[in-house]
PDB file of N, CA and C in Angstrom:
ATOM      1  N   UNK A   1      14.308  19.829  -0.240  1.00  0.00           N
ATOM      2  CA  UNK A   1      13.552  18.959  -1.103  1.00  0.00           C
ATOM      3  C   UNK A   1      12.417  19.761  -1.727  1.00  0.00           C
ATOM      4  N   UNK A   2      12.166  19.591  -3.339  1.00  0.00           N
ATOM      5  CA  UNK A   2      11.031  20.153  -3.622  1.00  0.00           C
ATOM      6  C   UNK A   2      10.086  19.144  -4.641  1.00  0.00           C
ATOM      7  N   UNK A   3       9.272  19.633  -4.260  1.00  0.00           N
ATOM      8  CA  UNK A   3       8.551  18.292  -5.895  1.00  0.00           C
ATOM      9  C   UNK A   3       7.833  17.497  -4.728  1.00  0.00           C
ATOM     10  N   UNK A   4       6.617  16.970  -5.433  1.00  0.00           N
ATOM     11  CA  UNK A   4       5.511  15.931  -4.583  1.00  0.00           C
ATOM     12  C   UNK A   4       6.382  14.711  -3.494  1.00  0.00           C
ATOM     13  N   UNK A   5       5.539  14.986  -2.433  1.00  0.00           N
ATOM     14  CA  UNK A   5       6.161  13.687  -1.728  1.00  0.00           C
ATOM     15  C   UNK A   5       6.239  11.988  -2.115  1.00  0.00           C
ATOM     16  N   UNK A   6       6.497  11.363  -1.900  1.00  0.00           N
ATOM     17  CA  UNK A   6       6.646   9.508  -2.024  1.00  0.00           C
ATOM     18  C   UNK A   6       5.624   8.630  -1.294  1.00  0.00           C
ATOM     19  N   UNK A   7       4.123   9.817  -0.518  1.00  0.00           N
ATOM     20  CA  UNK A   7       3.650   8.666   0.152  1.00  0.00           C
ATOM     21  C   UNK A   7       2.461   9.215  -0.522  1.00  0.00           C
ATOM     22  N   UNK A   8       1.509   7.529  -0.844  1.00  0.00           N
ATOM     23  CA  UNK A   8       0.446   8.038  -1.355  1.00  0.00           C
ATOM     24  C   UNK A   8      -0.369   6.925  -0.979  1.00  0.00           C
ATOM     25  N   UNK A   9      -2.091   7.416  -0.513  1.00  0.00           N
ATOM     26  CA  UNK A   9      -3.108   6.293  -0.225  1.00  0.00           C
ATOM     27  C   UNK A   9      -4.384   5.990  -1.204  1.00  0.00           C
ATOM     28  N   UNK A  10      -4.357   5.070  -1.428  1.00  0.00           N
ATOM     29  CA  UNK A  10      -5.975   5.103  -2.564  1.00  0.00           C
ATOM     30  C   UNK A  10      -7.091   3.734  -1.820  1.00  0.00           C
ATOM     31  N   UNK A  11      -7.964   4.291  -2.356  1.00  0.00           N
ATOM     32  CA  UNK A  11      -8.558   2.725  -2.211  1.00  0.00           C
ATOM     33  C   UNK A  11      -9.485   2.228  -3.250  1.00  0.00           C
ATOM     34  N   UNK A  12      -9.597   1.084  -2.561  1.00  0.00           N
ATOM     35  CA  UNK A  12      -9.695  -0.152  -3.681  1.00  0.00           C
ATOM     36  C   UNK A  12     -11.737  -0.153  -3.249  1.00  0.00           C
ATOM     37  N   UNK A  13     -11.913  -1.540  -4.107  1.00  0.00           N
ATOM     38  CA  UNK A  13     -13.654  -1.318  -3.893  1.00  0.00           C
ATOM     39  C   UNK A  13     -14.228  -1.814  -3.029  1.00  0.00           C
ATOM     40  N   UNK A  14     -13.304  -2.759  -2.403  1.00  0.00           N
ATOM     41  CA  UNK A  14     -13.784  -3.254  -0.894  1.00  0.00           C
ATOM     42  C   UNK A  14     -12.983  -3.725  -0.111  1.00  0.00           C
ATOM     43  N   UNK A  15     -13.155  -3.716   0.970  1.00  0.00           N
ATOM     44  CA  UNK A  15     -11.920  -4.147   2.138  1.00  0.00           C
ATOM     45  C   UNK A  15     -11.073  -5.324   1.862  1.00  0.00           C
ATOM     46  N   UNK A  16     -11.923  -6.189   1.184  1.00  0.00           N
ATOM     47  CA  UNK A  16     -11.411  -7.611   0.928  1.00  0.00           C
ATOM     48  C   UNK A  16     -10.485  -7.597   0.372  1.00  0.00           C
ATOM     49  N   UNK A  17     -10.538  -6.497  -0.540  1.00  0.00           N
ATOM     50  CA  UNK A  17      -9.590  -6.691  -1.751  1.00  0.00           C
ATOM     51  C   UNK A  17      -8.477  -6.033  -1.627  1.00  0.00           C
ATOM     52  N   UNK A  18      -8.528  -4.634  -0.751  1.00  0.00           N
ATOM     53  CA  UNK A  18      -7.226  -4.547   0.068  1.00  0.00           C
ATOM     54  C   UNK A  18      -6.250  -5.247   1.056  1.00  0.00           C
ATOM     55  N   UNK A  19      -7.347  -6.074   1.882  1.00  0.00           N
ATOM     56  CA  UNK A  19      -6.296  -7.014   2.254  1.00  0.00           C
ATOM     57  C   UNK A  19      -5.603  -8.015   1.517  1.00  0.00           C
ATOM     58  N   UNK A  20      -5.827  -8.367   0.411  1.00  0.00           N
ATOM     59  CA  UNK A  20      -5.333  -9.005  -0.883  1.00  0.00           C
ATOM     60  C   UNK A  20      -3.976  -8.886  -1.081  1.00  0.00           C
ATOM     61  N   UNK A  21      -4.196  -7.441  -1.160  1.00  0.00           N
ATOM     62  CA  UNK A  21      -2.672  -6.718  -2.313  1.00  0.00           C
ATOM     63  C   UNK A  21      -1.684  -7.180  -1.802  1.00  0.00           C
ATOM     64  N   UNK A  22      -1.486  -6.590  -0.112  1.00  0.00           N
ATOM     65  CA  UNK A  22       0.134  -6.570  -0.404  1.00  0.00           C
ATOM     66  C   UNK A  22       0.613  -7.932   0.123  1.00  0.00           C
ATOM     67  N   UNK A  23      -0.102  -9.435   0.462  1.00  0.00           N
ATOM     68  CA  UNK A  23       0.176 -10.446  -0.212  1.00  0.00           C
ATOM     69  C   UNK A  23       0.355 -10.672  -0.990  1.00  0.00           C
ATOM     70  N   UNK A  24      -0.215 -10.230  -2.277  1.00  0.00           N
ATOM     71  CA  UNK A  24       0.244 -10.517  -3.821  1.00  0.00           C
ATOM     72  C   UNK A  24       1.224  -9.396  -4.182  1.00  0.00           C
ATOM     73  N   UNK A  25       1.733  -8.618  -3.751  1.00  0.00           N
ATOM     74  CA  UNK A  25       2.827  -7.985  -4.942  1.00  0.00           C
ATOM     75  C   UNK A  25       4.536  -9.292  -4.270  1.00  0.00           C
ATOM     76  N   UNK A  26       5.163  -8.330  -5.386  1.00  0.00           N
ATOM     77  CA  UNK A  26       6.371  -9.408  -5.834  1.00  0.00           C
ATOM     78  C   UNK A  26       7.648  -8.600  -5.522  1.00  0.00           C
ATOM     79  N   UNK A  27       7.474  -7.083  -6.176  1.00  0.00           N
ATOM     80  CA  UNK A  27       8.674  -6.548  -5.672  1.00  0.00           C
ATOM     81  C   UNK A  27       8.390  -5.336  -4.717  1.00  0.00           C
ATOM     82  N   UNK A  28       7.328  -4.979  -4.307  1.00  0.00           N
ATOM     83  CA  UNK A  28       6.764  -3.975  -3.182  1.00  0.00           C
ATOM     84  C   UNK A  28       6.761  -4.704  -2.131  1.00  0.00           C
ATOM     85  N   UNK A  29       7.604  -4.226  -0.972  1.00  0.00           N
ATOM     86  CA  UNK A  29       7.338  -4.987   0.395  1.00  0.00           C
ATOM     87  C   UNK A  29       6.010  -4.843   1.260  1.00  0.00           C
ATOM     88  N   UNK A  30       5.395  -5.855   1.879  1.00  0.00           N
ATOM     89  CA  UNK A  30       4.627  -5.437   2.647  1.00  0.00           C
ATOM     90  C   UNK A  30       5.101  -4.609   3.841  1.00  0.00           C
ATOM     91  N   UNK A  31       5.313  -3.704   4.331  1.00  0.00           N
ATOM     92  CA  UNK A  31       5.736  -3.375   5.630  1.00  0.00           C
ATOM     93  C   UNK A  31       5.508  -2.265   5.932  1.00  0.00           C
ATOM     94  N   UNK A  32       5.685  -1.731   7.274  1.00  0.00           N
ATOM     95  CA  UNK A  32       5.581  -0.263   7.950  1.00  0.00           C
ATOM     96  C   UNK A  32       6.386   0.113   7.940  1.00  0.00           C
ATOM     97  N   UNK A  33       7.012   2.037   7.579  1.00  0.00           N
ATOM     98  CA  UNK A  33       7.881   2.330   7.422  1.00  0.00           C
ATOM     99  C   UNK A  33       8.074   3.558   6.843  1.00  0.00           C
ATOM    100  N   UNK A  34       8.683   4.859   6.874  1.00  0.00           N
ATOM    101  CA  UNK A  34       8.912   6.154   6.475  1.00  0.00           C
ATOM    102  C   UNK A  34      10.079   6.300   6.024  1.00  0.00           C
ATOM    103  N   UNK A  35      10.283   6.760   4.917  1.00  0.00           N
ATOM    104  CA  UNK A  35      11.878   7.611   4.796  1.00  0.00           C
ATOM    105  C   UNK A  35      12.353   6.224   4.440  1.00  0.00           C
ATOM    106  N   UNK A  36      12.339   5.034   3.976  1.00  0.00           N
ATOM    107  CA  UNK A  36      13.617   4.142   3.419  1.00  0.00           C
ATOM    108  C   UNK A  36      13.534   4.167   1.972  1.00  0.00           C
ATOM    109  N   UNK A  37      14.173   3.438   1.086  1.00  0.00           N
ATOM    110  CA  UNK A  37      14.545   3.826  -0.433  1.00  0.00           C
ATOM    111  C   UNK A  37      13.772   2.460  -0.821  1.00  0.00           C
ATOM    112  N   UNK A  38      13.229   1.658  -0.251  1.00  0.00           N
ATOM    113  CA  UNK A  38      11.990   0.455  -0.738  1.00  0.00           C
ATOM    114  C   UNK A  38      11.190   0.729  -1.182  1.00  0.00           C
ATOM    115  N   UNK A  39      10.229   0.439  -2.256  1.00  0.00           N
ATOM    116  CA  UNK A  39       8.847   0.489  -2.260  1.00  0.00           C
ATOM    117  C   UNK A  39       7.805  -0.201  -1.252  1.00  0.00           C
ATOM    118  N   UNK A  40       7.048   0.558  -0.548  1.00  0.00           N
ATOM    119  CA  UNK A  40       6.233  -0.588   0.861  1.00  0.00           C
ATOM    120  C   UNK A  40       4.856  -0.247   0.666  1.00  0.00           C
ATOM    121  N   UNK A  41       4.179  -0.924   1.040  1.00  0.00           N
ATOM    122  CA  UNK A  41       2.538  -1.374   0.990  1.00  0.00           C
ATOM    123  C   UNK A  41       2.423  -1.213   2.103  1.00  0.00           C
ATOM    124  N   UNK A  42       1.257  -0.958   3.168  1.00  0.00           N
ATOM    125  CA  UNK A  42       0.729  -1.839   3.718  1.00  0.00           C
ATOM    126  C   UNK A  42      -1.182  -1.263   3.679  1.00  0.00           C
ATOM    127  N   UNK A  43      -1.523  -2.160   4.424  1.00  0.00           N
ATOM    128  CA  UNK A  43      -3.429  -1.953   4.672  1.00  0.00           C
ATOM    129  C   UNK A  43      -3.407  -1.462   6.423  1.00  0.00           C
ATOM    130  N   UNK A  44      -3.568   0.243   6.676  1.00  0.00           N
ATOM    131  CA  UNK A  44      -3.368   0.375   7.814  1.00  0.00           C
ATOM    132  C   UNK A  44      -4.534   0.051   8.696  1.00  0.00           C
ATOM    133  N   UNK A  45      -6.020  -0.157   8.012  1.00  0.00           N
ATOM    134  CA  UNK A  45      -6.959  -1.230   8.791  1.00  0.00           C
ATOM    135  C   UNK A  45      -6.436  -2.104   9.786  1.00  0.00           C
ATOM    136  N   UNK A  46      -5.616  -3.215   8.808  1.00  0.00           N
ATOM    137  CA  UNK A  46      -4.921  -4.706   9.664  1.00  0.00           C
ATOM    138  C   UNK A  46      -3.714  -4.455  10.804  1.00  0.00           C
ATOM    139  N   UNK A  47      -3.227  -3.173  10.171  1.00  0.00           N
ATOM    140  CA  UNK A  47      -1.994  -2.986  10.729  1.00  0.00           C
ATOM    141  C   UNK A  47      -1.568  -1.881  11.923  1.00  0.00           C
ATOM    142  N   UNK A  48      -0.765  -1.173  11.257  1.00  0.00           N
ATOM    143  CA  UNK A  48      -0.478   0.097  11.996  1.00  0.00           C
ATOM    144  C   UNK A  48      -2.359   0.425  13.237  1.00  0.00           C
ATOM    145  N   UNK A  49      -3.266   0.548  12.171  1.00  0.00           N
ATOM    146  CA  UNK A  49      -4.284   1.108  13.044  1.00  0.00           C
ATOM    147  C   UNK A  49      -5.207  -0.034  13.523  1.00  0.00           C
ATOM    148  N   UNK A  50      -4.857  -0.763  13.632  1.00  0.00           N
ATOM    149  CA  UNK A  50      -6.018  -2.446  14.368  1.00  0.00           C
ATOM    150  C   UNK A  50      -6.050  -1.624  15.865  1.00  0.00           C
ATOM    151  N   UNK A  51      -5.505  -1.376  16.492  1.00  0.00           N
ATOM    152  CA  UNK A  51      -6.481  -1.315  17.590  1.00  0.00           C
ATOM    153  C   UNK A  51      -6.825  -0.066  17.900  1.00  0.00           C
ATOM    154  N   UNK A  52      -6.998   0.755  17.085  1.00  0.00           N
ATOM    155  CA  UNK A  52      -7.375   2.147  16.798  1.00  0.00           C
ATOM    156  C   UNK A  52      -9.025   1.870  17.041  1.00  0.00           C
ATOM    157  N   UNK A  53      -9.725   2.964  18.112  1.00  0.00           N
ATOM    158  CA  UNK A  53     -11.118   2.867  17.523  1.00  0.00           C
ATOM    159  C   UNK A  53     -11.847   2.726  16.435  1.00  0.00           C
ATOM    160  N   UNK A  54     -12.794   1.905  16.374  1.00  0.00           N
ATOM    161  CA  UNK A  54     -13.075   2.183  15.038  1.00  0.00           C
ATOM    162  C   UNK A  54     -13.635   3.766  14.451  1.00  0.00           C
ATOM    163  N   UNK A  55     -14.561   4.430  15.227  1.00  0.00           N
ATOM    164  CA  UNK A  55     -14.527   5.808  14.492  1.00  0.00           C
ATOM    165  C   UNK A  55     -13.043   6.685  14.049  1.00  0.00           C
ATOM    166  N   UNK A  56     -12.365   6.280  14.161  1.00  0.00           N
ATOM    167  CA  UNK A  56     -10.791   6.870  13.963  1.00  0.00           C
ATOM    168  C   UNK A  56     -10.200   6.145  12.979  1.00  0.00           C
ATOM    169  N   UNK A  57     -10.406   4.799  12.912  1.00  0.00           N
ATOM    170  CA  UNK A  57      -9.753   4.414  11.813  1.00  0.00           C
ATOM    171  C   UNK A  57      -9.923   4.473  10.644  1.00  0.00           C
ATOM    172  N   UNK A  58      -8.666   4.416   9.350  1.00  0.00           N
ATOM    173  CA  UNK A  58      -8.971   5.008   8.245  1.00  0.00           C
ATOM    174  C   UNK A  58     -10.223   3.529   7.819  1.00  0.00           C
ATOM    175  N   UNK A  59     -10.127   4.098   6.600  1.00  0.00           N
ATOM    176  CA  UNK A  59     -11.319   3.306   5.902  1.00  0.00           C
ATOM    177  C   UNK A  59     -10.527   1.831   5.164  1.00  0.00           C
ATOM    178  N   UNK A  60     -11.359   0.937   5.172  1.00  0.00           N
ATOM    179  CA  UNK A  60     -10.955  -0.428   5.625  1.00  0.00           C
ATOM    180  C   UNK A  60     -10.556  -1.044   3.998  1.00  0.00           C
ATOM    181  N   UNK A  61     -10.879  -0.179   2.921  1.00  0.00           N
ATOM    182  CA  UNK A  61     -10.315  -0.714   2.150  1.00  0.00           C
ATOM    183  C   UNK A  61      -9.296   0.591   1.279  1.00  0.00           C
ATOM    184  N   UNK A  62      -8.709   1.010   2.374  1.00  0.00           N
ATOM    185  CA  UNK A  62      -7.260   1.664   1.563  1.00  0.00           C
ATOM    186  C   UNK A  62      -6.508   1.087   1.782  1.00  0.00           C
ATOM    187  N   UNK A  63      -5.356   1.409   1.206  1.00  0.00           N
ATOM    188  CA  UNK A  63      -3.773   1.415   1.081  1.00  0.00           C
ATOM    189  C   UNK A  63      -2.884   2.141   0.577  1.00  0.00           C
ATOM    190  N   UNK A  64      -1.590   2.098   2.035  1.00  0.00           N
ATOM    191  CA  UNK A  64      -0.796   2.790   1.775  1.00  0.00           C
ATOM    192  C   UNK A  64       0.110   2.694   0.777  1.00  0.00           C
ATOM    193  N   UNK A  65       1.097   3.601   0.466  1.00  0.00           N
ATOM    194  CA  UNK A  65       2.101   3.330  -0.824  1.00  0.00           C
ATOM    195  C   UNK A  65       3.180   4.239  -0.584  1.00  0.00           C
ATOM    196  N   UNK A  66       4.640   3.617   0.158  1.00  0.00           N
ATOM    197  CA  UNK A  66       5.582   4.598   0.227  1.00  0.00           C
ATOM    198  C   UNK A  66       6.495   4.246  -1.308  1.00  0.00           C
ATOM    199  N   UNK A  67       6.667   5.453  -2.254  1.00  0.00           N
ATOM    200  CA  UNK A  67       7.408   4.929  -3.465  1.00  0.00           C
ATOM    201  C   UNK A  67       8.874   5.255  -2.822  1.00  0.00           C
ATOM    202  N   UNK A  68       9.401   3.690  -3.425  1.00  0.00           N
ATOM    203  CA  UNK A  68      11.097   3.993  -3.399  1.00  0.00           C
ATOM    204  C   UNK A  68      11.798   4.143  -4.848  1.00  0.00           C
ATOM    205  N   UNK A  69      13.273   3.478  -4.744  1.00  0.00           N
ATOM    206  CA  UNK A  69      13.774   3.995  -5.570  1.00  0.00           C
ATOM    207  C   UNK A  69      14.219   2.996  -6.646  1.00  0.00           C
ATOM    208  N   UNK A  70      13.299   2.231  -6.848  1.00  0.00           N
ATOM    209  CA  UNK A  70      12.733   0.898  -7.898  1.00  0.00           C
ATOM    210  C   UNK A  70      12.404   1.673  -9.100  1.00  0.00           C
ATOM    211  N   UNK A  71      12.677   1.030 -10.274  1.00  0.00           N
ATOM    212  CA  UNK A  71      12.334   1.687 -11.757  1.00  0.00           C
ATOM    213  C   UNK A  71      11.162   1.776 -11.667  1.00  0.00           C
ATOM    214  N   UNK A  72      10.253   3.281 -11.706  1.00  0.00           N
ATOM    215  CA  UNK A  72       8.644   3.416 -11.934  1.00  0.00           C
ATOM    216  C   UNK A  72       8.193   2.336 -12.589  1.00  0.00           C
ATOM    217  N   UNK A  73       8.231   2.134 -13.959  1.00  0.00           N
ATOM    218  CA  UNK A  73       7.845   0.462 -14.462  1.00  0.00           C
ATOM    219  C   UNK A  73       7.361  -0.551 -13.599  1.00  0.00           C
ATOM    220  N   UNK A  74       8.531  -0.838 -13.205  1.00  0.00           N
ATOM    221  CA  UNK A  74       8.489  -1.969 -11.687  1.00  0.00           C
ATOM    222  C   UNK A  74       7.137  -1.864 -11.328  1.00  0.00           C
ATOM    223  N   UNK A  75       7.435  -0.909 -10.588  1.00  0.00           N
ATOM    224  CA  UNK A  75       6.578  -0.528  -9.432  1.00  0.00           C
ATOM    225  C   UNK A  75       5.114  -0.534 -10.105  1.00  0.00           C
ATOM    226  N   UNK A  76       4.946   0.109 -11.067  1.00  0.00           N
ATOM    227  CA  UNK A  76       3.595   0.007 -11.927  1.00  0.00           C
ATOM    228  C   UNK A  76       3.699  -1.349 -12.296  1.00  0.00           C
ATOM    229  N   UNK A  77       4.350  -2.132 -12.797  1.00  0.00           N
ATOM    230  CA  UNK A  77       4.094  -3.329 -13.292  1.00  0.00           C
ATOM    231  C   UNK A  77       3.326  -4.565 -12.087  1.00  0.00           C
ATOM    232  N   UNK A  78       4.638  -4.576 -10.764  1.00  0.00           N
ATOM    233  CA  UNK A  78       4.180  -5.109  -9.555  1.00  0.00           C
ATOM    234  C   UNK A  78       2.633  -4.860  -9.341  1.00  0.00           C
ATOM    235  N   UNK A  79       2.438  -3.139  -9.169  1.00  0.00           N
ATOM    236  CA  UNK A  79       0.787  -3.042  -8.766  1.00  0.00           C
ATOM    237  C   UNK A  79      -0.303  -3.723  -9.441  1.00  0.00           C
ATOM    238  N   UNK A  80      -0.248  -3.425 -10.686  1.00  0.00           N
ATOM    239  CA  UNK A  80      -0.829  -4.303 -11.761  1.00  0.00           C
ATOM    240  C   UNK A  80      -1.029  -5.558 -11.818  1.00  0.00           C
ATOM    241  N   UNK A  81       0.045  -6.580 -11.314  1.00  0.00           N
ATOM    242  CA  UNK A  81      -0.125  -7.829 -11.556  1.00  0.00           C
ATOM    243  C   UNK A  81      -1.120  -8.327 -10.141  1.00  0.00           C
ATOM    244  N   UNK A  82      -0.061  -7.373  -8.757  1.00  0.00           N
ATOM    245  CA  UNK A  82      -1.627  -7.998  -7.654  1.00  0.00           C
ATOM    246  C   UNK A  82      -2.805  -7.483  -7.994  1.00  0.00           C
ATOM    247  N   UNK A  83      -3.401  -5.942  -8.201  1.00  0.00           N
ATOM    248  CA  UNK A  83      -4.532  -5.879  -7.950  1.00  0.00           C
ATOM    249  C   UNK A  83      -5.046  -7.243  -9.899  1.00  0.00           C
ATOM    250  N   UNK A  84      -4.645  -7.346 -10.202  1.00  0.00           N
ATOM    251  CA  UNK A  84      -5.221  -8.269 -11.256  1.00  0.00           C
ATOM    252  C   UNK A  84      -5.199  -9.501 -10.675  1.00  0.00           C
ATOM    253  N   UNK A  85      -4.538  -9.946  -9.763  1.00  0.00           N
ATOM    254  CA  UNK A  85      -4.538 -11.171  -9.498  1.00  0.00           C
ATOM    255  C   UNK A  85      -5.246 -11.669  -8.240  1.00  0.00           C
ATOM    256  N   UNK A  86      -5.616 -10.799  -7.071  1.00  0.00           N
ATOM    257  CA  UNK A  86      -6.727 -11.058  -6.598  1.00  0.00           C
ATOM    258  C   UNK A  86      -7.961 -10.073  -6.477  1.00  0.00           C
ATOM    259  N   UNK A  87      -8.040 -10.735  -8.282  1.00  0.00           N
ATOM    260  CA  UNK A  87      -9.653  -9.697  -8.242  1.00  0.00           C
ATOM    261  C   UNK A  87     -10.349 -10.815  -8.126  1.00  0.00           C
TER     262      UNK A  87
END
């Protein structure tokens, strides 16, 4: 394999609003998960890392982003409509 990987984290402007997202998208799944051909979300705050110390855990308003193999469009379109829709 060569060329950038499929997992990517950003964050948003406050925790709140990460826990938002991946309730609101439509065709990105919320879920945990490596290596499948889905597009998946999740907020590893709530999830994967909840009972992680807190000095260890990531910062409370990222999110993850594994890209699958959904038309880029999509996938940009989906992101777009949650973070617009619970701003």
């Amino acid at each position: 394999m060569s060329g950038p990987g499929s997992l990517i984290s950003f964050d948003l402007e406050s925790a709140e609003h990460a826990e938002r997202i991946p309730g609101a998208v439509r065709l990105i799944t919320h879920a945990v998960s490596l290596g499948g051909i889905d597009t998946l979300i999740q907020h590893p705050a709530g999830l994967t890392h909840r009972p992680v110390a807190p000095e260890a855990k990531p910062q409370a308003r990222m999110l993850r982003l594994s890209i699958g193999l959904e038309d880029p469009a999509d996938i940009i379109d989906d992101l777009v409509q949650a973070l617009e829709s619970t701003r």
